[in-house]
Protein backbone atom coordinates (compact mmCIF):
# COMPACT_ATOMS: atom_id res chain seq x y z
CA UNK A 1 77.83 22.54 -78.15
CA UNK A 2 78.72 19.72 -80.53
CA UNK A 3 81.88 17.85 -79.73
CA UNK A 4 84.17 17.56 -82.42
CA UNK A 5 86.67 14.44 -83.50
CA UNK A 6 90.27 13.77 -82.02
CA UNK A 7 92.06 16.58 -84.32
CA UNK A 8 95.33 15.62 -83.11
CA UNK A 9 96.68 13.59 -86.08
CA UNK A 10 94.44 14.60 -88.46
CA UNK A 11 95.70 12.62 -91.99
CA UNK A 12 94.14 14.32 -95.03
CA UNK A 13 94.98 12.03 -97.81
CA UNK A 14 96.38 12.63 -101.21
CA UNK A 15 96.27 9.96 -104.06
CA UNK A 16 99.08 10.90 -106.33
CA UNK A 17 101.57 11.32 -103.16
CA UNK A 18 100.39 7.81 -102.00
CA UNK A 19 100.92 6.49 -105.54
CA UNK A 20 104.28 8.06 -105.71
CA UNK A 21 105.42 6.26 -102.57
CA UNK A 22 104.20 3.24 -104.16
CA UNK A 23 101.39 2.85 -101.79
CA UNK A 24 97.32 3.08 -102.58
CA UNK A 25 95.32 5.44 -100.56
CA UNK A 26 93.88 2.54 -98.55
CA UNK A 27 97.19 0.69 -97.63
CA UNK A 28 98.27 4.58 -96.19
CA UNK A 29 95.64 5.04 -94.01
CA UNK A 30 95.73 1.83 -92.30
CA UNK A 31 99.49 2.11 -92.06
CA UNK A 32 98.59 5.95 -90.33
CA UNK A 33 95.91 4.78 -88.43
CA UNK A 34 98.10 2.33 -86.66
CA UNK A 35 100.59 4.55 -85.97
CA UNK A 36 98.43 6.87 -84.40
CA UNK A 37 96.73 9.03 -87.07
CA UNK A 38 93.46 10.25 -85.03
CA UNK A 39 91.31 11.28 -88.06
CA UNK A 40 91.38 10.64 -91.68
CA UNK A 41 90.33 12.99 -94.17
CA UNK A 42 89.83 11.82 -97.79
CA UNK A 43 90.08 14.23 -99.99
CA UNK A 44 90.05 13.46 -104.27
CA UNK A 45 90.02 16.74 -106.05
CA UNK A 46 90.01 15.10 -109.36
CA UNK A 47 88.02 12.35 -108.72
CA UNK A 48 84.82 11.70 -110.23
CA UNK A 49 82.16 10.96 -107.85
CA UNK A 50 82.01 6.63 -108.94
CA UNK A 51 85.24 6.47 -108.14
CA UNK A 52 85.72 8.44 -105.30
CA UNK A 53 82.93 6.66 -103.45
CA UNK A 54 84.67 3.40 -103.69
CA UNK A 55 87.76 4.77 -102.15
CA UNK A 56 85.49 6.17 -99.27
CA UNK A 57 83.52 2.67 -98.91
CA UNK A 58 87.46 1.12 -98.54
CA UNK A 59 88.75 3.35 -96.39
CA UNK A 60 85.88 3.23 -94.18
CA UNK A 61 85.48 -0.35 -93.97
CA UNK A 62 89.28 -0.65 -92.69
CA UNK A 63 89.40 1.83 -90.51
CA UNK A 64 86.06 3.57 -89.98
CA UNK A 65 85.85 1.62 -86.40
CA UNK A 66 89.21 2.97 -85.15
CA UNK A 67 88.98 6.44 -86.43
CA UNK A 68 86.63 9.26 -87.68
CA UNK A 69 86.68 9.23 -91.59
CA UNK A 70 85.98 12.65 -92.81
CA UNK A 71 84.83 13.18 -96.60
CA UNK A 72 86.26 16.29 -98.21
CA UNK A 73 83.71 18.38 -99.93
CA UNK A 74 81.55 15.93 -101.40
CA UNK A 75 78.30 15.83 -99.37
CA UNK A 76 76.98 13.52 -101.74
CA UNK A 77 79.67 11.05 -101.78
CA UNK A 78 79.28 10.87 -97.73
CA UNK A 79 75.67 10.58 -97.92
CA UNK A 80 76.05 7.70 -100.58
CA UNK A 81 78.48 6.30 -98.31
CA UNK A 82 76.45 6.67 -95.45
CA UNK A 83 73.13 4.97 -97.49
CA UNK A 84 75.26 1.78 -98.47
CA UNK A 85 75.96 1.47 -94.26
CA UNK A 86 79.66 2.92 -94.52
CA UNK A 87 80.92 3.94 -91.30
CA UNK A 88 81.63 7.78 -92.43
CA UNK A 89 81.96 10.67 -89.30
CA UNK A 90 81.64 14.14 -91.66
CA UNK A 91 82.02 15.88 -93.84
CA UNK A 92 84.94 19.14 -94.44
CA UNK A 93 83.93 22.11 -96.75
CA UNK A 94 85.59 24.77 -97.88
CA UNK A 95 85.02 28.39 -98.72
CA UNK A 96 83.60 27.85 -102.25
CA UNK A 97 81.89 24.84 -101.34
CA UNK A 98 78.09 24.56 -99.94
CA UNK A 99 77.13 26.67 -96.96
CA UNK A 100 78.48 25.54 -94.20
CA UNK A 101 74.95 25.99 -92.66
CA UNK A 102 73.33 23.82 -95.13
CA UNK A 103 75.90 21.02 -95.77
CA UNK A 104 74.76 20.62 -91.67
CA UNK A 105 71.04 20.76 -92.80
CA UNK A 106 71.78 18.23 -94.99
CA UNK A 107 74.15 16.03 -93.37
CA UNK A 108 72.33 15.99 -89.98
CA UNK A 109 73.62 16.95 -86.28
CA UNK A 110 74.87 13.38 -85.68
CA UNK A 111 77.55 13.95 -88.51
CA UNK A 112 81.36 16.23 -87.85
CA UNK A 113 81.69 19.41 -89.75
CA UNK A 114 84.86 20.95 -90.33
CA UNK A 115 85.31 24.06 -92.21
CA UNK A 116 88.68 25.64 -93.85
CA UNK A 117 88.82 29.40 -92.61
CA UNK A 118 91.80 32.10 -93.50
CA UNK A 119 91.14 35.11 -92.67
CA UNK A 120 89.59 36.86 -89.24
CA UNK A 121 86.18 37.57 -90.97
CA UNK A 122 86.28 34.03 -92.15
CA UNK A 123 86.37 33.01 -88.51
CA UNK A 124 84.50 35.66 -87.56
CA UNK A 125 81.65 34.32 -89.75
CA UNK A 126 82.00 30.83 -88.44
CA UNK A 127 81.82 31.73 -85.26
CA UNK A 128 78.51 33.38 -86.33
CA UNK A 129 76.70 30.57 -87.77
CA UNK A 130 77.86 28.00 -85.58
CA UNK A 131 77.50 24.62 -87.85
CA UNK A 132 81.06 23.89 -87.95
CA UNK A 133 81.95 21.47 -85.16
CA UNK A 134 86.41 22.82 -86.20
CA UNK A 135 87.97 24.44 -88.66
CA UNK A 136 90.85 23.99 -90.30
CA UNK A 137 93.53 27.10 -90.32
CA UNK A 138 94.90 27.52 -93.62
CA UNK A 139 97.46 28.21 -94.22
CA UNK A 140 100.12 27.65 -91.96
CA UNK A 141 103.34 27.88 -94.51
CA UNK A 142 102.76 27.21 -98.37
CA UNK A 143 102.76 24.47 -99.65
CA UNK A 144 101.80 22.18 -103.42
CA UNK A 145 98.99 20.96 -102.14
CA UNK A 146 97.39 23.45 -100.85
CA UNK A 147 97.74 26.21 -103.62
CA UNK A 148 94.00 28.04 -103.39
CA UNK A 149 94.91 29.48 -100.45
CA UNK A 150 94.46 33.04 -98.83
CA UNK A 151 98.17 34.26 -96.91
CA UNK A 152 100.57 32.78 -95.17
CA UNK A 153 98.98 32.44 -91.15
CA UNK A 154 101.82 31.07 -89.50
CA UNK A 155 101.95 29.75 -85.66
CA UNK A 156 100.96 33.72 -84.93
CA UNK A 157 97.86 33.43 -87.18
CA UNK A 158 97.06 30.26 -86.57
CA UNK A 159 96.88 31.30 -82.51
CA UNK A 160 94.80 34.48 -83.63
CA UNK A 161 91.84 32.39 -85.81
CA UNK A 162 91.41 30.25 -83.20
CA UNK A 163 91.05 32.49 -80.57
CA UNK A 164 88.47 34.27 -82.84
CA UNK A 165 86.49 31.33 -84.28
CA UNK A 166 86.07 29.75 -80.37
CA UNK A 167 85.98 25.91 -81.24
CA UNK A 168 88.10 23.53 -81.83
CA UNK A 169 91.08 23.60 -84.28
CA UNK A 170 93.67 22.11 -87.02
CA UNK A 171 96.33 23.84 -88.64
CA UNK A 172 97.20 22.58 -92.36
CA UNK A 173 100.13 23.86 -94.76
CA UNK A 174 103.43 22.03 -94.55
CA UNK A 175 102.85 20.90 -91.21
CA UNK A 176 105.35 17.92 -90.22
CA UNK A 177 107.19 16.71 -87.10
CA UNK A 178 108.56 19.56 -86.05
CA UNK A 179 105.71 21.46 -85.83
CA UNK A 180 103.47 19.66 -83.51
CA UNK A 181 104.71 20.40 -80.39
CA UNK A 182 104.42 24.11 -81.20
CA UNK A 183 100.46 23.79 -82.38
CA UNK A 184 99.95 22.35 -79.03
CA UNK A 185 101.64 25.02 -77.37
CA UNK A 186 99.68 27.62 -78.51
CA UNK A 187 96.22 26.02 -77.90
CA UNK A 188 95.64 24.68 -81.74
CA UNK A 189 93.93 21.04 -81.69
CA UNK A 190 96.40 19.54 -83.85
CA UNK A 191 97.85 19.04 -87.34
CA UNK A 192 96.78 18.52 -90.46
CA UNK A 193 99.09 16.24 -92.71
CA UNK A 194 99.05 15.47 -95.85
CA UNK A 195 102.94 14.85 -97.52
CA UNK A 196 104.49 13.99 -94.31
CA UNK A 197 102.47 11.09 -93.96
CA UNK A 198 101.68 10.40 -98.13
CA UNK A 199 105.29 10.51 -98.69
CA UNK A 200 106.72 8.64 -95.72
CA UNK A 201 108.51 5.41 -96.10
CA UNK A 202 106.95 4.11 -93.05
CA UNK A 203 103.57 6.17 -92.56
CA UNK A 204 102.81 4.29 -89.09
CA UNK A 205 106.28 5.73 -87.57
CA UNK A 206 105.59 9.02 -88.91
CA UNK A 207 102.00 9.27 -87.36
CA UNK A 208 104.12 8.06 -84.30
CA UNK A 209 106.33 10.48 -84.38
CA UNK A 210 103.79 13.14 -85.27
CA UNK A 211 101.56 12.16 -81.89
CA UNK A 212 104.12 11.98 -79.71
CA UNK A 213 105.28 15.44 -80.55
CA UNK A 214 101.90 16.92 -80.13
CA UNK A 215 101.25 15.24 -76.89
CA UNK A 216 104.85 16.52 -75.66
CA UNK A 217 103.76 20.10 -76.64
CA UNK A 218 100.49 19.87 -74.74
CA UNK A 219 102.17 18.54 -71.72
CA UNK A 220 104.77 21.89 -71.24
């Protein structure tokens, strides 16, 4: 079985909530990063590929020593990224992306897969074809940036999918402070942040706050 990344912090960024703290994607991540963030997702929906890549190469080149960077849906940004020597972990897909099977073809059995599952037969079916190394639960509440999103899972739901699905897990959806200590509790991996940390004044003391909760909850 393939190991998967430290899912504990897991900060899945989000350039118009970065912007809107006054902060670039790049600045936000290393801010996280030091404060604990233990995986960084970058995810541009509405990015072409040019730029996007350049964000990646940034990102990865600050950080991609301390932490997994994770590149959300765009297998052929992280294999561009990966061909100009950036230090990129994986890739995440979702539903209406690629295969999960053969983004893993593609990307190779060296690289992390994640994979966003919803519903039992989703996690049913990943536990089936095995190529995901974690999944992401989604959702756990609503939330505006997540928005193409199946119902409401809850810590209930969350605790179900797991169990199902068999490997390791993040829950994403509104998930903040208060929360983490709760995911632990129930067996998920970690969170999955995206406002809480985009929209922080300080984003290292959040991550702080945010690791320190989960490692509270897995310690009861």
């Amino acid at each position: 079985m393939r190991t998967a990344p430290d899912l504990r912090v897991y900060f899945v960024t989000d350039a118009g909530l970065c912007e809107s703290a006054g902060r670039t994607v790049r600045e936000t991540v290393i801010a996280a990063v030091e404060g604990g963030a233990t995986c960084v997702q970058l995810r541009a929906k509405d990015s072409d590929g040019r730029p996007f890549l350049e964000e990646v190469l940034e990102v990865a080149k600050a950080v991609g020593e301390k932490v997994p960077v994770i590149v959300n849906d765009r297998v052929d940004v992280f294999l561009a990224a990966r061909a100009l020597g950036a230090q990129v972990a994986g890739v995440h897909v979702g539903q209406s992306d690629l295969p999960a099977s053969l983004v893993r073809t593609l990307i190779g059995e060296d690289a992390y897969l994640g994979l966003s599952i919803g519903t039992q037969e989703e996690a049913q079916a990943a536990r089936e074809e095995g190529a995901a190394d974690h999944v992401g639960l989604s959702v756990l509440r609503t939330t505006a940036t997540k928005t193409d999103t199946p119902d409401v899972l809850g810590f209930e739901g969350c605790e179900r999918l797991k169990r199902i699905v068999g490997i390791p897990a993040v829950a994403i959806g509104g998930v903040g402070v208060d929360d983490m200590a709760q995911l632990a509790r129930i067996g998920i991996d970690g969170g999955a942040i995206v406002s809480a940390i985009c929209c922080a004044p300080d984003p290292a003391a959040t991550a702080a706050q945010l690791l320190a909760q989960w490692n509270e909850g897995a310690q009861e």
